[in-house]
PDB file of N, CA and C in Angstrom:
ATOM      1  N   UNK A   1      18.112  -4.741  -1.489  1.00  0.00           N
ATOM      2  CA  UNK A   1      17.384  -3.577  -1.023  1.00  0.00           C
ATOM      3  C   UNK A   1      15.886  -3.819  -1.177  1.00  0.00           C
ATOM      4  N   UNK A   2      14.731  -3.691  -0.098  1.00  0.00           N
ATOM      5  CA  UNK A   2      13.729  -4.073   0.091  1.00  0.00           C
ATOM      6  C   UNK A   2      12.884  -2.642  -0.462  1.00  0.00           C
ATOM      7  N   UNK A   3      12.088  -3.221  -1.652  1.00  0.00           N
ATOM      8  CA  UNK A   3      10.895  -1.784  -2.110  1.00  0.00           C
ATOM      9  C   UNK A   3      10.107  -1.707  -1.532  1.00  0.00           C
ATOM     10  N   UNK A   4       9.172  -0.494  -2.087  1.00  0.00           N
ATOM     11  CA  UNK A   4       7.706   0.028  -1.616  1.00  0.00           C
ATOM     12  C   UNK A   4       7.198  -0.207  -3.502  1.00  0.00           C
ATOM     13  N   UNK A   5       5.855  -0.898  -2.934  1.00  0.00           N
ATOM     14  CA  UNK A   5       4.874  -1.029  -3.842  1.00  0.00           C
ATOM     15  C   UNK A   5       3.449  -0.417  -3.479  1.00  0.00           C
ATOM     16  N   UNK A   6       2.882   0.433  -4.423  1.00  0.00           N
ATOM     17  CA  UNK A   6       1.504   0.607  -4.372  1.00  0.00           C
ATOM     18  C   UNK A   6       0.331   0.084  -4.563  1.00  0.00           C
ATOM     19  N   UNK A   7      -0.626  -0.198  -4.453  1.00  0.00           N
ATOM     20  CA  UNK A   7      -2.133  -0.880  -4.938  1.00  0.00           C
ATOM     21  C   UNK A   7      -2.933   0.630  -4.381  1.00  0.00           C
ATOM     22  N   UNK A   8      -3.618   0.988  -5.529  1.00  0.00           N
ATOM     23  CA  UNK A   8      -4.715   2.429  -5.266  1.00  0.00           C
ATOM     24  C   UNK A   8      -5.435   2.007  -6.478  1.00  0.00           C
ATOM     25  N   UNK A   9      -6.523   2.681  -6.268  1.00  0.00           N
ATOM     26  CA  UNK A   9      -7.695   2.730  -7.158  1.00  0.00           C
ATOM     27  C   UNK A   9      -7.469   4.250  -7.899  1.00  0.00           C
ATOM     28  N   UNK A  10      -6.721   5.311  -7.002  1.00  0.00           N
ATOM     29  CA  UNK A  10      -6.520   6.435  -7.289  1.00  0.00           C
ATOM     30  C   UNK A  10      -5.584   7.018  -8.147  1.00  0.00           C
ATOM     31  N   UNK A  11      -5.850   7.608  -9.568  1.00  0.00           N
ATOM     32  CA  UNK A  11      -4.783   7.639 -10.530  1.00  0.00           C
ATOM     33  C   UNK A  11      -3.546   8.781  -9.918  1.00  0.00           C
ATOM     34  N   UNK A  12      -4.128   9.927  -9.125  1.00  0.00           N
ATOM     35  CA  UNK A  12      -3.359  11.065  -8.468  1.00  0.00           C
ATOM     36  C   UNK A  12      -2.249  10.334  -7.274  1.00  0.00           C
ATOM     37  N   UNK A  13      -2.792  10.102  -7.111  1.00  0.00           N
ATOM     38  CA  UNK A  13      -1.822   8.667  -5.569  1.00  0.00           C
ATOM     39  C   UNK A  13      -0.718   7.799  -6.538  1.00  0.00           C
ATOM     40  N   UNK A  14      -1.219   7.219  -7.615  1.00  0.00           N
ATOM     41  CA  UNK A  14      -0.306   6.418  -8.484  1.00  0.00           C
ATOM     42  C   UNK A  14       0.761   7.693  -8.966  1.00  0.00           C
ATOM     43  N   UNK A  15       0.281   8.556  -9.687  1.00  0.00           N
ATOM     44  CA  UNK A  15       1.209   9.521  -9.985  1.00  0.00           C
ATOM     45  C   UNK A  15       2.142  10.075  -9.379  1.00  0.00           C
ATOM     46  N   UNK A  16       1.589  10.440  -7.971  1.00  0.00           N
ATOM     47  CA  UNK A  16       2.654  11.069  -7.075  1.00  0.00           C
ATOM     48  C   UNK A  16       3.237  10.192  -6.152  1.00  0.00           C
ATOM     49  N   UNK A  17       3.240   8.991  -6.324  1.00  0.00           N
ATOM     50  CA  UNK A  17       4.197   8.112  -5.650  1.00  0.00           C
ATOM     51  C   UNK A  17       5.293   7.676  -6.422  1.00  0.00           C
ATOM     52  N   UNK A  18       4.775   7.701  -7.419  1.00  0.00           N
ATOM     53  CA  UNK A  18       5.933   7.070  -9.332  1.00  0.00           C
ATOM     54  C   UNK A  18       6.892   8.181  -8.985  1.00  0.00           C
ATOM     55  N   UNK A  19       6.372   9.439  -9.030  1.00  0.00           N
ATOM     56  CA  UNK A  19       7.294  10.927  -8.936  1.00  0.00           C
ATOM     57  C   UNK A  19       8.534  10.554  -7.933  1.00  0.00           C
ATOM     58  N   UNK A  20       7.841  10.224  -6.568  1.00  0.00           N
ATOM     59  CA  UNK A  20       8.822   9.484  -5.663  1.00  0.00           C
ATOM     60  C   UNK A  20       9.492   8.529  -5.758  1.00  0.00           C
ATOM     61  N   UNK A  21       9.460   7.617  -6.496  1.00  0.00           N
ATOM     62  CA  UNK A  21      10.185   6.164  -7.038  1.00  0.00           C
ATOM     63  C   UNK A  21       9.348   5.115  -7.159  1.00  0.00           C
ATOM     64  N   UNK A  22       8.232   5.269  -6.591  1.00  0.00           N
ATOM     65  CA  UNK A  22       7.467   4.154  -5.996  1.00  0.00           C
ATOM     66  C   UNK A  22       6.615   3.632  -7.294  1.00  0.00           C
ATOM     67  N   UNK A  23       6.655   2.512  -7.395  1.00  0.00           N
ATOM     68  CA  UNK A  23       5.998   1.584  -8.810  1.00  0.00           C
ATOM     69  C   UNK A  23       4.919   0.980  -7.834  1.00  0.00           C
ATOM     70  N   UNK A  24       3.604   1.233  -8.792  1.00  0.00           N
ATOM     71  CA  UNK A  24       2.380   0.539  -8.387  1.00  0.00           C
ATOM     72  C   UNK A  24       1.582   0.455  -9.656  1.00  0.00           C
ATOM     73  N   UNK A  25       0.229  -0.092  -9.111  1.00  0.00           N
ATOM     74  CA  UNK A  25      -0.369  -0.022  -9.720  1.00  0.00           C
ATOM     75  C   UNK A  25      -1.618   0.285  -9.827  1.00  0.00           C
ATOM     76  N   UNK A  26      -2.472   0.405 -10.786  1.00  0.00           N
ATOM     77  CA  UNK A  26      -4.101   1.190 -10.779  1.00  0.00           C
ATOM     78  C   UNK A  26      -5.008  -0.500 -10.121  1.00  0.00           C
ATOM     79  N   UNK A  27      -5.498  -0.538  -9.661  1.00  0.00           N
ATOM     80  CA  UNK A  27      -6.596  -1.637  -9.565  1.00  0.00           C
ATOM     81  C   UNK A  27      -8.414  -0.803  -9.661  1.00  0.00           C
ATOM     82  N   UNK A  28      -8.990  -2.024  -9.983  1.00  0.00           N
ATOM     83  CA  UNK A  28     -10.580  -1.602  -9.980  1.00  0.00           C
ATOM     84  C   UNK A  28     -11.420  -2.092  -9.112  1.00  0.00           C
ATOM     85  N   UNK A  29     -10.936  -3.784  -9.125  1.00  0.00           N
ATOM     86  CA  UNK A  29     -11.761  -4.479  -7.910  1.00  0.00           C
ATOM     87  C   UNK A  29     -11.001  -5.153  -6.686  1.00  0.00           C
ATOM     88  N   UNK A  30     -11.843  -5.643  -6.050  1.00  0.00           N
ATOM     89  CA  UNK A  30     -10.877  -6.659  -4.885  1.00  0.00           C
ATOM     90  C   UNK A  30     -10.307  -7.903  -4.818  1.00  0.00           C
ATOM     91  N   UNK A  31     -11.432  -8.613  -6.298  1.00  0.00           N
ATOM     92  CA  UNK A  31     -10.192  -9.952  -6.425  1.00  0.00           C
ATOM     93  C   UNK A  31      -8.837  -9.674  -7.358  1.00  0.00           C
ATOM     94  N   UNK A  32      -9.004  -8.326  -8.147  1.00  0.00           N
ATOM     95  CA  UNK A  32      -7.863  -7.765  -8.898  1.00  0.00           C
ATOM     96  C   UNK A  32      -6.499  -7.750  -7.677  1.00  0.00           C
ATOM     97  N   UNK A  33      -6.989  -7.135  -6.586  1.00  0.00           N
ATOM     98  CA  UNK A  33      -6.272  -6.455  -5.708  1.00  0.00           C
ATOM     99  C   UNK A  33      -5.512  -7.790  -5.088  1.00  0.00           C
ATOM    100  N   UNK A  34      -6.889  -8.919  -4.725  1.00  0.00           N
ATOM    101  CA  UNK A  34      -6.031  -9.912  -4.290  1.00  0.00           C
ATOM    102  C   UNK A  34      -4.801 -10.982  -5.354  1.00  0.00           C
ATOM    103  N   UNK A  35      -5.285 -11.008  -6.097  1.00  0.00           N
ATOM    104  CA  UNK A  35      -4.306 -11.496  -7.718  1.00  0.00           C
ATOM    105  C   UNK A  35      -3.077 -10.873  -7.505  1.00  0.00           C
ATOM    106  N   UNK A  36      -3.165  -9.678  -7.704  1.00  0.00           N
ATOM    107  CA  UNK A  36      -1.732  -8.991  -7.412  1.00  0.00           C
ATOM    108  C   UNK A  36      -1.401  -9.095  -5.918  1.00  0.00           C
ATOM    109  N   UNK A  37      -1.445  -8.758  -4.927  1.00  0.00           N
ATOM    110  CA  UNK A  37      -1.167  -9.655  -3.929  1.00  0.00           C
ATOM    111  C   UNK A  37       0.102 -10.535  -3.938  1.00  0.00           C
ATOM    112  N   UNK A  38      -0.872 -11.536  -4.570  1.00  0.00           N
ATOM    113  CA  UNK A  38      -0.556 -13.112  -4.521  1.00  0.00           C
ATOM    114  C   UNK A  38       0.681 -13.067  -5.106  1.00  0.00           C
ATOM    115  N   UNK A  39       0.297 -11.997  -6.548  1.00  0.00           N
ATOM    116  CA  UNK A  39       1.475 -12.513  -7.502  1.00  0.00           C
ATOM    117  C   UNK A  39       2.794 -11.500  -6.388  1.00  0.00           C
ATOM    118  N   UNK A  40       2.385 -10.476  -5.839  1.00  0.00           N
ATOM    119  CA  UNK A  40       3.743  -9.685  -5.477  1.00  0.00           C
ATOM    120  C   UNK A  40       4.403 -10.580  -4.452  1.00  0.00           C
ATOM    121  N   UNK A  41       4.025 -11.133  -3.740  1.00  0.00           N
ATOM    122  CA  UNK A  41       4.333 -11.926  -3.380  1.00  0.00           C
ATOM    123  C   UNK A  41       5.649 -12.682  -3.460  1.00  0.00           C
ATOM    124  N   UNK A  42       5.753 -13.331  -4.452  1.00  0.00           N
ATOM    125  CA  UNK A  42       6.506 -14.029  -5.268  1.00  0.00           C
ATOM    126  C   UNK A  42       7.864 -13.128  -5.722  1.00  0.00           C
ATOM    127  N   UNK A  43       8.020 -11.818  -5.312  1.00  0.00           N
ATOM    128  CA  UNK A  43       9.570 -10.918  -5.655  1.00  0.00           C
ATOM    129  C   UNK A  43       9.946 -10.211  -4.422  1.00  0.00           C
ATOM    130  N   UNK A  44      10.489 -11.374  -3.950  1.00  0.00           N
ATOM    131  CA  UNK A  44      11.418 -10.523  -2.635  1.00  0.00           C
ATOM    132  C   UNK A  44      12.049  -9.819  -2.707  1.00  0.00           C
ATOM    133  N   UNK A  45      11.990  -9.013  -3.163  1.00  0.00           N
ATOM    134  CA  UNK A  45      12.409  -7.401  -3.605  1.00  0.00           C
ATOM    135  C   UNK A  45      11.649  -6.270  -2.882  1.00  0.00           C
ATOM    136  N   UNK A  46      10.044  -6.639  -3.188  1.00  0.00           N
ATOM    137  CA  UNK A  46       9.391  -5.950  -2.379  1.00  0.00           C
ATOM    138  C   UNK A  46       9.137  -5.787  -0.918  1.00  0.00           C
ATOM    139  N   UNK A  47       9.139  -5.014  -0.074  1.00  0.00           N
ATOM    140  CA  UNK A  47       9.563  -5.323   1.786  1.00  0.00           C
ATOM    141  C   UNK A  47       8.122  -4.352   2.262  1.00  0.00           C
ATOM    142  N   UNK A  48       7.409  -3.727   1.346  1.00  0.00           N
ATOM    143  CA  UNK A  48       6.331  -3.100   1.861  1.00  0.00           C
ATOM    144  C   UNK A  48       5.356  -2.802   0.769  1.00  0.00           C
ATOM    145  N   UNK A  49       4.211  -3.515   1.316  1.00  0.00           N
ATOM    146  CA  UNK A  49       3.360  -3.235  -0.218  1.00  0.00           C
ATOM    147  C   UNK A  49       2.074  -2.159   0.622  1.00  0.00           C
ATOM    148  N   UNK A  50       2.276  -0.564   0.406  1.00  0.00           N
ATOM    149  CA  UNK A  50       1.497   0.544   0.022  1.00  0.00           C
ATOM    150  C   UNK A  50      -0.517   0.340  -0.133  1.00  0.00           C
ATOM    151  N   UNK A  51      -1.198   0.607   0.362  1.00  0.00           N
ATOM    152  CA  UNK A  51      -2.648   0.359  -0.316  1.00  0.00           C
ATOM    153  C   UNK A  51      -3.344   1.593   0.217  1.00  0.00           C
ATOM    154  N   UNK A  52      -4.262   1.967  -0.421  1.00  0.00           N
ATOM    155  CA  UNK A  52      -4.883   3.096  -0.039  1.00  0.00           C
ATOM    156  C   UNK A  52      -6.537   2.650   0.288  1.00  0.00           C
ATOM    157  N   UNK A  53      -7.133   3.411   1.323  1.00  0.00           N
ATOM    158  CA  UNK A  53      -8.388   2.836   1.969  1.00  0.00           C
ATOM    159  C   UNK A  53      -9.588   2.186   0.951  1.00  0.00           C
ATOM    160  N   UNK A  54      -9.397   2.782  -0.200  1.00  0.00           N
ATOM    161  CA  UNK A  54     -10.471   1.937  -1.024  1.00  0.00           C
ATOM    162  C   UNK A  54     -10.070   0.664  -1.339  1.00  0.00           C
ATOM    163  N   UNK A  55      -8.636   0.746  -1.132  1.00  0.00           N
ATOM    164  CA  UNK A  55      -8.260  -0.953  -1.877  1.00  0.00           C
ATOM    165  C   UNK A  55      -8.277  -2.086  -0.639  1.00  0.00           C
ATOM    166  N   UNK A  56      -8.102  -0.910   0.470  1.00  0.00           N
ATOM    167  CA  UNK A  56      -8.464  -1.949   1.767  1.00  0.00           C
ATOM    168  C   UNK A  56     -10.413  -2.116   1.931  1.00  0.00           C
ATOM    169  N   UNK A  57     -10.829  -1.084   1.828  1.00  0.00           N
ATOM    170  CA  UNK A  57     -12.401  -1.664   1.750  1.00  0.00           C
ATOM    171  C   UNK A  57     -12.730  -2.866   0.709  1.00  0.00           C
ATOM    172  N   UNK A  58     -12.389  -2.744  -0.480  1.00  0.00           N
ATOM    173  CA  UNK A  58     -12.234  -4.305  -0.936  1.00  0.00           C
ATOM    174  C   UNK A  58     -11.411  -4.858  -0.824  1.00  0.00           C
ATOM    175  N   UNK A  59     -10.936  -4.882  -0.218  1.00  0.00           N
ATOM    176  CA  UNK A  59     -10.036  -6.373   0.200  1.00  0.00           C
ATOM    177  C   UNK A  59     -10.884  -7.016   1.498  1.00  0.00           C
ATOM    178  N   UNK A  60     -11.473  -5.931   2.052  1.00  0.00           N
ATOM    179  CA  UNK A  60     -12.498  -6.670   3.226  1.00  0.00           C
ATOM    180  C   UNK A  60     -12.057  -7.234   4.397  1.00  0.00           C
ATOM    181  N   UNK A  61     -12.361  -8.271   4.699  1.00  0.00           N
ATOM    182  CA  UNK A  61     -11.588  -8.597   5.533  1.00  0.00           C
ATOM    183  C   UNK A  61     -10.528 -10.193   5.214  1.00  0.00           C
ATOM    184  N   UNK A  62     -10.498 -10.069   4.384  1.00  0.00           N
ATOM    185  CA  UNK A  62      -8.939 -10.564   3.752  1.00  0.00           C
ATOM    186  C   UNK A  62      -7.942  -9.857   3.894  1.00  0.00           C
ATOM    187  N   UNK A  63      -8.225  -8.441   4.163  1.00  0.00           N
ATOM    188  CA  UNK A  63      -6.668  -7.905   4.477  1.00  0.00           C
ATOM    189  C   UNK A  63      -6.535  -8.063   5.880  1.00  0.00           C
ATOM    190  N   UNK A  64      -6.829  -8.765   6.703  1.00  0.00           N
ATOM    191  CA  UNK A  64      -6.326  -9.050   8.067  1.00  0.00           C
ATOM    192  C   UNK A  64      -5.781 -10.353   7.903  1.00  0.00           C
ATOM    193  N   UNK A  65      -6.292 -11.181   7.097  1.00  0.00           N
ATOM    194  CA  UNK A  65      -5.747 -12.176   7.112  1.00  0.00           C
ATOM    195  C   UNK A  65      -4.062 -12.144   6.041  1.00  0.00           C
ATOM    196  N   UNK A  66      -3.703 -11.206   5.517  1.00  0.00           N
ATOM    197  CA  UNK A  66      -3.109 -11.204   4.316  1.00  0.00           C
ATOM    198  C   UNK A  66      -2.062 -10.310   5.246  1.00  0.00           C
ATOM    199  N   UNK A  67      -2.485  -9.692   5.752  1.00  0.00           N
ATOM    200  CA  UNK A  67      -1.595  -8.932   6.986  1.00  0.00           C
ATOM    201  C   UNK A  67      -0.541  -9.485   7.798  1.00  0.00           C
ATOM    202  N   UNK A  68      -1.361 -10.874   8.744  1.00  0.00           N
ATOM    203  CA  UNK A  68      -0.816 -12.051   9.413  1.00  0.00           C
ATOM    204  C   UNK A  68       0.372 -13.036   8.590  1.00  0.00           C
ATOM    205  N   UNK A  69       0.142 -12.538   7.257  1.00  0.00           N
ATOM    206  CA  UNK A  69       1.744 -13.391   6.720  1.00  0.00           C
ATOM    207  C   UNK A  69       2.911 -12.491   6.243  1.00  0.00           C
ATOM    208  N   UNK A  70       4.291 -12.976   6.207  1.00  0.00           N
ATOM    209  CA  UNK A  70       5.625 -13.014   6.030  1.00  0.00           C
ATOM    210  C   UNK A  70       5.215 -11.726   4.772  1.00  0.00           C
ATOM    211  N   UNK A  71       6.437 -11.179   4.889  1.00  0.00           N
ATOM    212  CA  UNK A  71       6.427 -10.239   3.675  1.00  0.00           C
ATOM    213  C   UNK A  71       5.961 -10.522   2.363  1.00  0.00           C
ATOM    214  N   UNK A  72       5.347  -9.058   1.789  1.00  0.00           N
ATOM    215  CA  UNK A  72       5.547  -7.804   2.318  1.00  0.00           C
ATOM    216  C   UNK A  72       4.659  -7.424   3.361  1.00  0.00           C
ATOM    217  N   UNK A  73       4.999  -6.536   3.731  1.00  0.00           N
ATOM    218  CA  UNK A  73       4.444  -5.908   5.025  1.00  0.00           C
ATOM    219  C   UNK A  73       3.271  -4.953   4.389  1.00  0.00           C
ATOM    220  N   UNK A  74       2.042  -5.222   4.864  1.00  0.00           N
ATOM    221  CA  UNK A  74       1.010  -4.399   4.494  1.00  0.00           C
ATOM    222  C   UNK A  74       0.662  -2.826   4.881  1.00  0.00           C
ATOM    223  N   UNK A  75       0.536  -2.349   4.873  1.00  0.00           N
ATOM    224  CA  UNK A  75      -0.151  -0.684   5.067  1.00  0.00           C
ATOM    225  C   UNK A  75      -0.836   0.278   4.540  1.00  0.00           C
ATOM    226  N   UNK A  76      -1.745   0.603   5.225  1.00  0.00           N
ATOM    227  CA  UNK A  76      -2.546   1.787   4.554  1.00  0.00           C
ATOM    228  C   UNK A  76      -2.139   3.029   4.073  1.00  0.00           C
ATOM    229  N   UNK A  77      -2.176   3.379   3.293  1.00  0.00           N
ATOM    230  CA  UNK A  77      -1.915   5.332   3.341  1.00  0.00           C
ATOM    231  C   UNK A  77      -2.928   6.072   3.091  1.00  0.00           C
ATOM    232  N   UNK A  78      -2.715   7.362   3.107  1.00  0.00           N
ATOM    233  CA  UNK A  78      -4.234   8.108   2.586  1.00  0.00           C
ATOM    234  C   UNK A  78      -3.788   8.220   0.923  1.00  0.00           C
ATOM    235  N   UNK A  79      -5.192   8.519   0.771  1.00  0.00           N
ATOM    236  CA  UNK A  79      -4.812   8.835  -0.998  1.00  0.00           C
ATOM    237  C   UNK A  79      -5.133  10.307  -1.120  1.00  0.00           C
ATOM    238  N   UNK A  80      -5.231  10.993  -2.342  1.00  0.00           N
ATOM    239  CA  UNK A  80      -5.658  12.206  -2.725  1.00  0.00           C
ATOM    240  C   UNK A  80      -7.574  12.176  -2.091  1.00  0.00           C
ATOM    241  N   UNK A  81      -7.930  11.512  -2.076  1.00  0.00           N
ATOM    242  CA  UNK A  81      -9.555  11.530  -1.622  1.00  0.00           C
ATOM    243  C   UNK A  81     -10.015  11.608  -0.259  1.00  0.00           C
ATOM    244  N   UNK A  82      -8.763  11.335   0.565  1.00  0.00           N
ATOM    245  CA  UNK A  82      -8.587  11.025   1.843  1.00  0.00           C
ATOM    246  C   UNK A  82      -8.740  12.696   2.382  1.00  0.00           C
ATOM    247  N   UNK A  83      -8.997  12.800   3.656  1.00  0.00           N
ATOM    248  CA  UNK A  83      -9.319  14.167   4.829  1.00  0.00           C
ATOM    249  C   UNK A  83      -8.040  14.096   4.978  1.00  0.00           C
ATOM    250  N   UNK A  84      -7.498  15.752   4.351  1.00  0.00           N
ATOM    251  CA  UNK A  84      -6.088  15.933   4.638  1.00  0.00           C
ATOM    252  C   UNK A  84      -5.761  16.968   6.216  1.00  0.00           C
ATOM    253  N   UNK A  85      -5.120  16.001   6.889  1.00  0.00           N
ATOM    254  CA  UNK A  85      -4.850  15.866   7.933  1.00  0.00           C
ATOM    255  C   UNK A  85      -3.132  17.017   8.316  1.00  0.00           C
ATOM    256  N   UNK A  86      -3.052  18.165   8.011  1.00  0.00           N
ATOM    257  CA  UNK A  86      -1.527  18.180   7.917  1.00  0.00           C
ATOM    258  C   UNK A  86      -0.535  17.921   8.314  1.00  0.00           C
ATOM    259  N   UNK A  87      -0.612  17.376   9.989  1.00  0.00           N
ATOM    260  CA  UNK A  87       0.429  16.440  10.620  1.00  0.00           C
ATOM    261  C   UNK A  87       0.445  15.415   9.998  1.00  0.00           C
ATOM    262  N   UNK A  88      -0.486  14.881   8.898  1.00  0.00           N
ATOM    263  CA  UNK A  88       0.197  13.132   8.713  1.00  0.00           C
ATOM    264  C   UNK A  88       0.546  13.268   7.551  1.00  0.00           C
ATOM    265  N   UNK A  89       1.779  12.600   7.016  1.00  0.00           N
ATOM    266  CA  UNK A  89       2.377  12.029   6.009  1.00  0.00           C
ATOM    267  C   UNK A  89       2.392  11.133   5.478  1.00  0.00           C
ATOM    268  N   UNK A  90       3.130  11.118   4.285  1.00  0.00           N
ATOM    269  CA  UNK A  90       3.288   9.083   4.147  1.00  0.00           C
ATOM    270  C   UNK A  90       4.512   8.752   5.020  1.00  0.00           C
ATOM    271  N   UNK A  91       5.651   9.341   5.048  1.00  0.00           N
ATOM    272  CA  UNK A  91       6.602   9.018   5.904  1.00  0.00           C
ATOM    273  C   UNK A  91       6.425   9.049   7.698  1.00  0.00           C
ATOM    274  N   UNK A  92       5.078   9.451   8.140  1.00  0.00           N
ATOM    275  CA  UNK A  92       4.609   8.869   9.009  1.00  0.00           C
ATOM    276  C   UNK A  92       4.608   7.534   9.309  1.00  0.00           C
ATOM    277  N   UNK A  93       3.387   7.696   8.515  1.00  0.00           N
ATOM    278  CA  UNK A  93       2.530   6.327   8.609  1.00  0.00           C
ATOM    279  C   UNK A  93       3.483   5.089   8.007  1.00  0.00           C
ATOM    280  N   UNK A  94       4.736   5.030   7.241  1.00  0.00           N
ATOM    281  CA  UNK A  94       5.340   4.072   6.991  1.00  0.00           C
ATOM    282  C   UNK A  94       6.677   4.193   8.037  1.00  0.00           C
ATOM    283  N   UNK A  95       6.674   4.940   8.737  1.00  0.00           N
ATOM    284  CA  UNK A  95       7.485   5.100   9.978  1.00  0.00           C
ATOM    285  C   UNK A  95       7.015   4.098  11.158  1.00  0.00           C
ATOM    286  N   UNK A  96       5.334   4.521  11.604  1.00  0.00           N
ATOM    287  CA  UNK A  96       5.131   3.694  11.954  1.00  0.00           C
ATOM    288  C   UNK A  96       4.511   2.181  11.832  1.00  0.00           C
ATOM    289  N   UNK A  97       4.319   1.699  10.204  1.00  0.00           N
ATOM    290  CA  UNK A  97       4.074   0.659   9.931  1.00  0.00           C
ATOM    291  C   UNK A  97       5.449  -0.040  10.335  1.00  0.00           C
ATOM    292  N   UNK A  98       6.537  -0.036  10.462  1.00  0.00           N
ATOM    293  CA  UNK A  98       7.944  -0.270  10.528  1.00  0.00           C
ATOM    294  C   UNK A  98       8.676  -0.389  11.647  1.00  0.00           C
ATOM    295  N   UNK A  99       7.456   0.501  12.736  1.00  0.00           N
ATOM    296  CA  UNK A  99       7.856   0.416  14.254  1.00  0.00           C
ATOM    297  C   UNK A  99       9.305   1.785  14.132  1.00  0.00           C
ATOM    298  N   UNK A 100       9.418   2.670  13.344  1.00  0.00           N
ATOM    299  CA  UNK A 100      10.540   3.107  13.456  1.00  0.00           C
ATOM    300  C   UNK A 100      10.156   4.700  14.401  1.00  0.00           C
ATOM    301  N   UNK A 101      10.789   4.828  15.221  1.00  0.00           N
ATOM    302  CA  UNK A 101      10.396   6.595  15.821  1.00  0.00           C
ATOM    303  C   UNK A 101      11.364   7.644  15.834  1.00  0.00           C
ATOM    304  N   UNK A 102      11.533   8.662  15.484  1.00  0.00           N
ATOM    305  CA  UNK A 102      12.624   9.672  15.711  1.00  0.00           C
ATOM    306  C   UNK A 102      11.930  10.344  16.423  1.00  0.00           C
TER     307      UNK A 102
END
């Protein structure tokens, strides 16, 4: 069975994804962000690794390139800091990271 992993800078986003099942973690910088990465990498267990827009602003543009390889599958979500939008979800946006539509 393929997980969801988080990377946020945001402790409220970490919290309420744990609530949901979802194991992540806090990061501070962008080579932190890329380290873990690298290391998640390495547990094919994981099938979608979660990031929220600050962890994609540092990641820079390494996350296009980090994007272009084999699982996990990358995606943005909003975090608690994010313009809440009320049509969008996380089960949106990982709907359509996934290509899936109902």
């Amino acid at each position: 069975m393929m997980k969801f992993y988080l990377l946020t800078d945001d402790p409220d986003t970490l919290v309420g994804l744990r609530l949901a099942g979802i194991q992540g973690k806090l990061l501070q910088n962008g080579s932190d962000a890329l380290c873990e990465i690298e290391s998640l990498r390495s547990d094919s267990s994981i099938g979608m690794l979660l990031i929220t827009p600050n962890i994609s602003k540092m990641l820079g543009n390494s996350l296009t390139e980090l994007k272009k390889k084999n699982l996990p599958l990358i995606t943005e979500i909003p975090d608690s800091f994010s313009q809440n939008n009320s049509t969008d979800n996380v089960t949106d946006y990982i709907r359509n990271a996934v290509g899936i539509k109902f």
